[in-house]
N, C-alpha and C. Protein backbone atom coordinates (compact mmCIF):
# COMPACT_ATOMS: atom_id res chain seq x y z
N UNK A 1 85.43 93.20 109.52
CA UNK A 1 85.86 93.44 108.16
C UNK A 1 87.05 94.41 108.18
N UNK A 2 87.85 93.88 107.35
CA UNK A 2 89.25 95.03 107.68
C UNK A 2 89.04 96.57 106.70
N UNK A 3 89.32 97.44 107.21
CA UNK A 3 89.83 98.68 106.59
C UNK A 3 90.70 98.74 105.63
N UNK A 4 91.86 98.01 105.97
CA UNK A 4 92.70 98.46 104.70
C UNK A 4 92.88 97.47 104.41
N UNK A 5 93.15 97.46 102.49
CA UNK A 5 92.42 96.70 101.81
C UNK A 5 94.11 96.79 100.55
N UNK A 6 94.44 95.74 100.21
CA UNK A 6 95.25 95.39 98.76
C UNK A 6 94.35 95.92 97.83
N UNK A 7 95.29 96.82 96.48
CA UNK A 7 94.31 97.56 95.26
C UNK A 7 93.75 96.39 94.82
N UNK A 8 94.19 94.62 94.67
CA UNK A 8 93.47 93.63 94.37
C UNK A 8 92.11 93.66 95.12
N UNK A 9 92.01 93.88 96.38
CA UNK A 9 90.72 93.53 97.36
C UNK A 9 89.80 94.15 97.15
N UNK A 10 90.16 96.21 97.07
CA UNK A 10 88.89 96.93 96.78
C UNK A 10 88.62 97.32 94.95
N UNK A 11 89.20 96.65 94.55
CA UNK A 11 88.85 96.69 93.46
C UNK A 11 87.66 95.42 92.75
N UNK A 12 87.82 94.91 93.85
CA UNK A 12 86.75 93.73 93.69
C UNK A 12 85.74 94.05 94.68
N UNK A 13 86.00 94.79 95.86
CA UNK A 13 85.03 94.90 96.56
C UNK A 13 84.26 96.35 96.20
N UNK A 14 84.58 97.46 95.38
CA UNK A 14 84.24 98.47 94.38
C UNK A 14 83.45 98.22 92.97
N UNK A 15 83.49 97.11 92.35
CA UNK A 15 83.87 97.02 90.95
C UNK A 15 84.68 97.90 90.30
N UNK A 16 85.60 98.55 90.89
CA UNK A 16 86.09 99.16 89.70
C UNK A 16 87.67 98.39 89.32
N UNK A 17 88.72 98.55 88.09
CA UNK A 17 89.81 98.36 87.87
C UNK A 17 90.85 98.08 88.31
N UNK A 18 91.47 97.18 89.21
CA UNK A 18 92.67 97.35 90.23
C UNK A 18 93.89 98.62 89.76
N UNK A 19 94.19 99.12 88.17
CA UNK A 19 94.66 100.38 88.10
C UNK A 19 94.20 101.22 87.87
N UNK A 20 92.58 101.21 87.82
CA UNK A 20 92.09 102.35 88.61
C UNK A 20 92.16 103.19 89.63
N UNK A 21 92.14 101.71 90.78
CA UNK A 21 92.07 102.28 92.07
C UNK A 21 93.90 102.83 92.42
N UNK A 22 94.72 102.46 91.65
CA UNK A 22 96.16 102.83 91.75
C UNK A 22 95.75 104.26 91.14
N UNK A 23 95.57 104.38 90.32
CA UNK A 23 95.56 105.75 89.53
C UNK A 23 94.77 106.66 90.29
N UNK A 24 94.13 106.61 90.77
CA UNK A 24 92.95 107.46 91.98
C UNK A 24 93.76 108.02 93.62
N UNK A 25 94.64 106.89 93.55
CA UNK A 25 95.73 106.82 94.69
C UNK A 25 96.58 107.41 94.55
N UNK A 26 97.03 107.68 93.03
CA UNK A 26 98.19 108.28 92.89
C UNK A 26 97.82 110.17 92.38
N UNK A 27 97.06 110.19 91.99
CA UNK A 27 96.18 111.48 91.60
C UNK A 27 95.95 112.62 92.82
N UNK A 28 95.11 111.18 93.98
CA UNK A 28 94.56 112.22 94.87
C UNK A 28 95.19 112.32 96.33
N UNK A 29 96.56 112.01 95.88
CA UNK A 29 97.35 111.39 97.02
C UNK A 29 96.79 110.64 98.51
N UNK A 30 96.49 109.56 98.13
CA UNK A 30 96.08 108.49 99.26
C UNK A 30 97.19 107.64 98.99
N UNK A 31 96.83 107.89 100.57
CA UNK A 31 98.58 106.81 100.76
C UNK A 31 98.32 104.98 100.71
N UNK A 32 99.52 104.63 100.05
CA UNK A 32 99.46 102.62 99.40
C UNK A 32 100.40 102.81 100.83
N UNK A 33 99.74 102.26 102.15
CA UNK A 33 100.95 102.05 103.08
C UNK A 33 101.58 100.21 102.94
N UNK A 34 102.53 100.02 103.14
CA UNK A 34 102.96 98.51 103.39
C UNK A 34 101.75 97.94 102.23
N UNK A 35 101.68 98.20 100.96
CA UNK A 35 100.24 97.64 99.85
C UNK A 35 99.41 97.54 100.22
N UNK A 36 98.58 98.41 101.07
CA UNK A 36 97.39 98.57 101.53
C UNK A 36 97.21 99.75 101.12
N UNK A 37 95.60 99.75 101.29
CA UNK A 37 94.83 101.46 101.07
C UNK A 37 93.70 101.12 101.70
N UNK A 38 93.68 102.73 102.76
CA UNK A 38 92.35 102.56 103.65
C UNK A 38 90.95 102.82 102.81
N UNK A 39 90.39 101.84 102.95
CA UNK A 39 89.10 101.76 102.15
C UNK A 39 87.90 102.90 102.54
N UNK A 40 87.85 103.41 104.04
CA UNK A 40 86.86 104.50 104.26
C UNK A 40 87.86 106.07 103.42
N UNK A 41 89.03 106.15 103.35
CA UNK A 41 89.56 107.31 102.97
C UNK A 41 89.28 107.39 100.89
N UNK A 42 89.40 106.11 100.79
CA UNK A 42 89.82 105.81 99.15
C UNK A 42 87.80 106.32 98.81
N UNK A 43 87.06 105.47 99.44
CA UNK A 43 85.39 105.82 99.33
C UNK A 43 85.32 107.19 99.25
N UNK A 44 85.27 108.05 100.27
CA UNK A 44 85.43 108.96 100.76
C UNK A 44 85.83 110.31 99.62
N UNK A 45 87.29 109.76 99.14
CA UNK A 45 87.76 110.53 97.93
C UNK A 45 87.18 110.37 96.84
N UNK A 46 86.77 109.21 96.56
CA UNK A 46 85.77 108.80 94.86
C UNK A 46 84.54 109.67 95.33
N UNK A 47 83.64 109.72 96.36
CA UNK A 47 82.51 110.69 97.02
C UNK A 47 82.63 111.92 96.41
N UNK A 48 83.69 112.14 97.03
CA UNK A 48 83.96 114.02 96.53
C UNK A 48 84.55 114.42 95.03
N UNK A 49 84.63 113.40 94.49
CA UNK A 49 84.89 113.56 92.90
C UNK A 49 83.57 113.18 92.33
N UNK A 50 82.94 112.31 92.76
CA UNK A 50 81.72 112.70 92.37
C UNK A 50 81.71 110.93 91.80
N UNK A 51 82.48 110.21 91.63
CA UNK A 51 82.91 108.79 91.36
C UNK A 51 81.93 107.70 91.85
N UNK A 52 81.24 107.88 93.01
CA UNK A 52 80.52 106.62 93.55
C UNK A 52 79.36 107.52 94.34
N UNK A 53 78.16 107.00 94.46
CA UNK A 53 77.37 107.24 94.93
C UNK A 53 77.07 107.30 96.84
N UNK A 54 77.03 108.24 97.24
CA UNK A 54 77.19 108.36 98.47
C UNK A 54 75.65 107.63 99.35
N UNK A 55 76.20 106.46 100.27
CA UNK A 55 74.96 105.48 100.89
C UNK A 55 75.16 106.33 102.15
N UNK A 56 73.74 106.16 102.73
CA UNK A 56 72.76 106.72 103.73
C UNK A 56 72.67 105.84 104.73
């Protein structure tokens, strides 16, 4: 399964908003490399905002 992910991909693979996940990117500075975003860093940051529920 790939890591980095088009805001189309994890926004479907999240449920959340595809300009959501832009707006979260652009907020908490995670980098859109070549239109990708690494999906363990983007998780990771919604975690510590308190955004998604952290799995065990």
């Amino acid at each position: 399964m790939p890591n980095h992910l088009t805001p189309e991909e994890l926004s479907k693979e999240l449920g959340i908003d595809r300009q959501e996940v832009i707006k979260v990117c652009v907020e908490e500075s995670i980098p859109i490399y070549q239109g990708k975003i690494d999906k363990t860093l983007f998780q990771a940051q919604l975690q510590a905002l308190g955004a998604m529920p952290q799995h065990h």
